[in-house]
N, C-alpha and C. Protein backbone atom coordinates (compact mmCIF):
# COMPACT_ATOMS: atom_id res chain seq x y z
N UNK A 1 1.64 -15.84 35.27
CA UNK A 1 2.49 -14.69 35.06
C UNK A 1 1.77 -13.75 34.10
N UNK A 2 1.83 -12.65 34.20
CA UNK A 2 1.08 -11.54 33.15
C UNK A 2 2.27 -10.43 33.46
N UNK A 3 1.99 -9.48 31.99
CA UNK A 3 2.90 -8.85 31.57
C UNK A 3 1.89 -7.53 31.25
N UNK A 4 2.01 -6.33 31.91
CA UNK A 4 0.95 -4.92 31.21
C UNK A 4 2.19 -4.14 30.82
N UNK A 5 1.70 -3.80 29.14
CA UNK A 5 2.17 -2.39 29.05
C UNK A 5 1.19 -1.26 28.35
N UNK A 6 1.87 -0.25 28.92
CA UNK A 6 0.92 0.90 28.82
C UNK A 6 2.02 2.25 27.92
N UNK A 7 1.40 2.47 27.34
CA UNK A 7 2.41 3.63 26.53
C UNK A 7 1.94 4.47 25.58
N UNK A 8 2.02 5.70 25.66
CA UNK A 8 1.48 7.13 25.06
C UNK A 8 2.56 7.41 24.39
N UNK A 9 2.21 8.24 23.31
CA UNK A 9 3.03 8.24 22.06
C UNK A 9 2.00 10.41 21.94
N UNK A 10 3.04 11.15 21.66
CA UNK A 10 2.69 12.59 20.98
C UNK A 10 3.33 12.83 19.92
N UNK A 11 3.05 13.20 18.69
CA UNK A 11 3.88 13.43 17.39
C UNK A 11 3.01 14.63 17.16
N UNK A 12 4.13 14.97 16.44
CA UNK A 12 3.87 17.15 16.47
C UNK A 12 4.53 17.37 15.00
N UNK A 13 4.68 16.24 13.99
CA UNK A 13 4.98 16.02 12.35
C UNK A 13 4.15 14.99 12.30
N UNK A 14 2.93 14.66 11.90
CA UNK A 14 2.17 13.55 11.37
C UNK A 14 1.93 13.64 9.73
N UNK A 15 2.69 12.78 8.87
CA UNK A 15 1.98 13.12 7.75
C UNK A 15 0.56 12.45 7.36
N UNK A 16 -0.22 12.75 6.95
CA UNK A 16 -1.90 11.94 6.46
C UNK A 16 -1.91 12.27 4.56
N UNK A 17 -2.47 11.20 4.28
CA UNK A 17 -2.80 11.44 2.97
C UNK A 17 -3.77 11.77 2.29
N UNK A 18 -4.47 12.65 1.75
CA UNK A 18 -5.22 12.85 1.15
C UNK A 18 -6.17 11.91 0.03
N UNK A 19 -6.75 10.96 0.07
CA UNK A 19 -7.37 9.97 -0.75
C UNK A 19 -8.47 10.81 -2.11
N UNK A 20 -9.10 11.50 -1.37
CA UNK A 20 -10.38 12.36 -1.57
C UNK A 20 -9.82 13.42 -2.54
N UNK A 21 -8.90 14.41 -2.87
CA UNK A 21 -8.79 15.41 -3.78
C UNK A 21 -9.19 14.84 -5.49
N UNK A 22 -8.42 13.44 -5.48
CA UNK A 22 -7.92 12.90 -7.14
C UNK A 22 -7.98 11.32 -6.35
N UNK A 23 -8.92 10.69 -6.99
CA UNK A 23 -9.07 8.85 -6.44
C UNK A 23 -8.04 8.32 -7.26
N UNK A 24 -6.84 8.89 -8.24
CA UNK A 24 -5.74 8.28 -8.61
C UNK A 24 -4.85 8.68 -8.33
N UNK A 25 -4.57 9.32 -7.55
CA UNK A 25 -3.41 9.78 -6.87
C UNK A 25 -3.41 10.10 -5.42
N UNK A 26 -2.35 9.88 -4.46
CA UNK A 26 -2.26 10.15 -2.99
C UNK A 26 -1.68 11.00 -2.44
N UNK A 27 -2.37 12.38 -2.20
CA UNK A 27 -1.28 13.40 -2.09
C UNK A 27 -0.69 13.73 -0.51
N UNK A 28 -0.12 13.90 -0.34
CA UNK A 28 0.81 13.76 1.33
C UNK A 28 0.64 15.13 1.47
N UNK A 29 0.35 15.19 3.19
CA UNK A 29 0.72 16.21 3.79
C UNK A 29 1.08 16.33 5.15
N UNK A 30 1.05 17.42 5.65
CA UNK A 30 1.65 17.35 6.90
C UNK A 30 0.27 17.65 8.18
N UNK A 31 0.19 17.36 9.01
CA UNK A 31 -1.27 17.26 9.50
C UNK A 31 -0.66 18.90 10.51
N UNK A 32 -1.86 19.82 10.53
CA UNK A 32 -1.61 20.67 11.53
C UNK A 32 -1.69 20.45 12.75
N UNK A 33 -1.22 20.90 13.75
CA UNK A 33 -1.32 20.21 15.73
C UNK A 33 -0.50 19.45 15.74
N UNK A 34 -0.99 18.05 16.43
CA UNK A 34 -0.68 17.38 16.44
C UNK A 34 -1.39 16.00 16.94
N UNK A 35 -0.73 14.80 16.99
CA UNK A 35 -1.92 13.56 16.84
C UNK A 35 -1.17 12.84 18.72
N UNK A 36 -1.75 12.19 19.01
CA UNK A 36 -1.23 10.94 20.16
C UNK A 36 -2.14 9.41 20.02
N UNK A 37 -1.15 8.85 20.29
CA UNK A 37 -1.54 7.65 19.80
C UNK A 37 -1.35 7.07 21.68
N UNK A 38 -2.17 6.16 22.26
CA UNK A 38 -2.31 5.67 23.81
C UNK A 38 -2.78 4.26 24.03
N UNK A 39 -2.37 3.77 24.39
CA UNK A 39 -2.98 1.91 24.51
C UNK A 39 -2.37 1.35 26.06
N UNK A 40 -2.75 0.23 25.85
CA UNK A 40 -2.48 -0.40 26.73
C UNK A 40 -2.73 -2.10 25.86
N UNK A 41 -1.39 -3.37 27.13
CA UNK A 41 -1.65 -4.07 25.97
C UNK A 41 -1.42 -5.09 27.49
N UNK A 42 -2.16 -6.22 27.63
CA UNK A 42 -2.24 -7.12 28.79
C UNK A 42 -1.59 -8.58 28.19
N UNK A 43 -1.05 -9.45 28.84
CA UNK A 43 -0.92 -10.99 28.43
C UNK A 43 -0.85 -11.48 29.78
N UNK A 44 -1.76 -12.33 29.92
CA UNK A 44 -1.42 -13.62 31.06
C UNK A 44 -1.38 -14.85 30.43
N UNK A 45 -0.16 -15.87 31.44
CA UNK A 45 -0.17 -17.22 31.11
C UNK A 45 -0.66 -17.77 32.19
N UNK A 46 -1.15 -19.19 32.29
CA UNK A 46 -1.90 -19.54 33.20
C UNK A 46 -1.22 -20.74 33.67
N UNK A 47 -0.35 -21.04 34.24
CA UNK A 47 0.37 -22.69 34.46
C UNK A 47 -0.27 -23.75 35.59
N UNK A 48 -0.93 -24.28 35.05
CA UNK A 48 -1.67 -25.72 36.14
C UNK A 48 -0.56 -26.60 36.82
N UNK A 49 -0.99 -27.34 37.79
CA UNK A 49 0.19 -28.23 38.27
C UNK A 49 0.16 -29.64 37.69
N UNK A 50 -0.61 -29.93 36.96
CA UNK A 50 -0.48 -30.72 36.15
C UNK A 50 0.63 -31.15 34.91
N UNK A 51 1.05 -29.46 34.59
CA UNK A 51 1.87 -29.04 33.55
C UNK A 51 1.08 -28.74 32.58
N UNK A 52 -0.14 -28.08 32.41
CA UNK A 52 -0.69 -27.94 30.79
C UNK A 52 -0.66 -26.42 31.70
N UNK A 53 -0.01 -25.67 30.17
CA UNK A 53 0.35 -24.61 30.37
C UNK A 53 -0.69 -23.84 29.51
N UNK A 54 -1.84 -22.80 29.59
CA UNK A 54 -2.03 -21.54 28.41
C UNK A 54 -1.72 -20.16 28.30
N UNK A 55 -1.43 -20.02 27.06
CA UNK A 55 -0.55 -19.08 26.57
C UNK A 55 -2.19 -18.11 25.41
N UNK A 56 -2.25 -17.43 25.51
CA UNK A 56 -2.85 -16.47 24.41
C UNK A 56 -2.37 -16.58 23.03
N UNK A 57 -3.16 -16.67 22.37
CA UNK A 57 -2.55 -16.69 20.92
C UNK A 57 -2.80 -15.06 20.44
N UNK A 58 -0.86 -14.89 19.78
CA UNK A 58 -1.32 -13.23 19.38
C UNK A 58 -1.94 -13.34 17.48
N UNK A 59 -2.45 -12.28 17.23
CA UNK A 59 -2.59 -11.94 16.39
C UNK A 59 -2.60 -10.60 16.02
């Protein structure tokens, strides 16, 4: 059995932080444009007739 998902993401408010102005402080802002985030994510299990079943380990 296997399972795909696929899913696109558009955000048009991204905030990002600034690391780089002051290395002790994190200053927030709002990113201009905008960002998309896109993946895709697969799992198969594999079942023998034996009964030993494998499964993917997530991490």
């Amino acid at each position: 059995m296997g399972l795909t998902l696929v899913f696109y993401t558009y955000f048009n408010n991204r905030i990002v932080g600034d690391y780089d102005t002051d290395p002790n402080k994190i200053i927030y802002d709002n990113l201009n444009g905008h960002a998309e985030s896109k993946g895709v994510s697969l799992n198969i299990d594999v079942a023998f007739n034996n009964g030993l079943k494998l499964i993917p380990a997530e991490h």
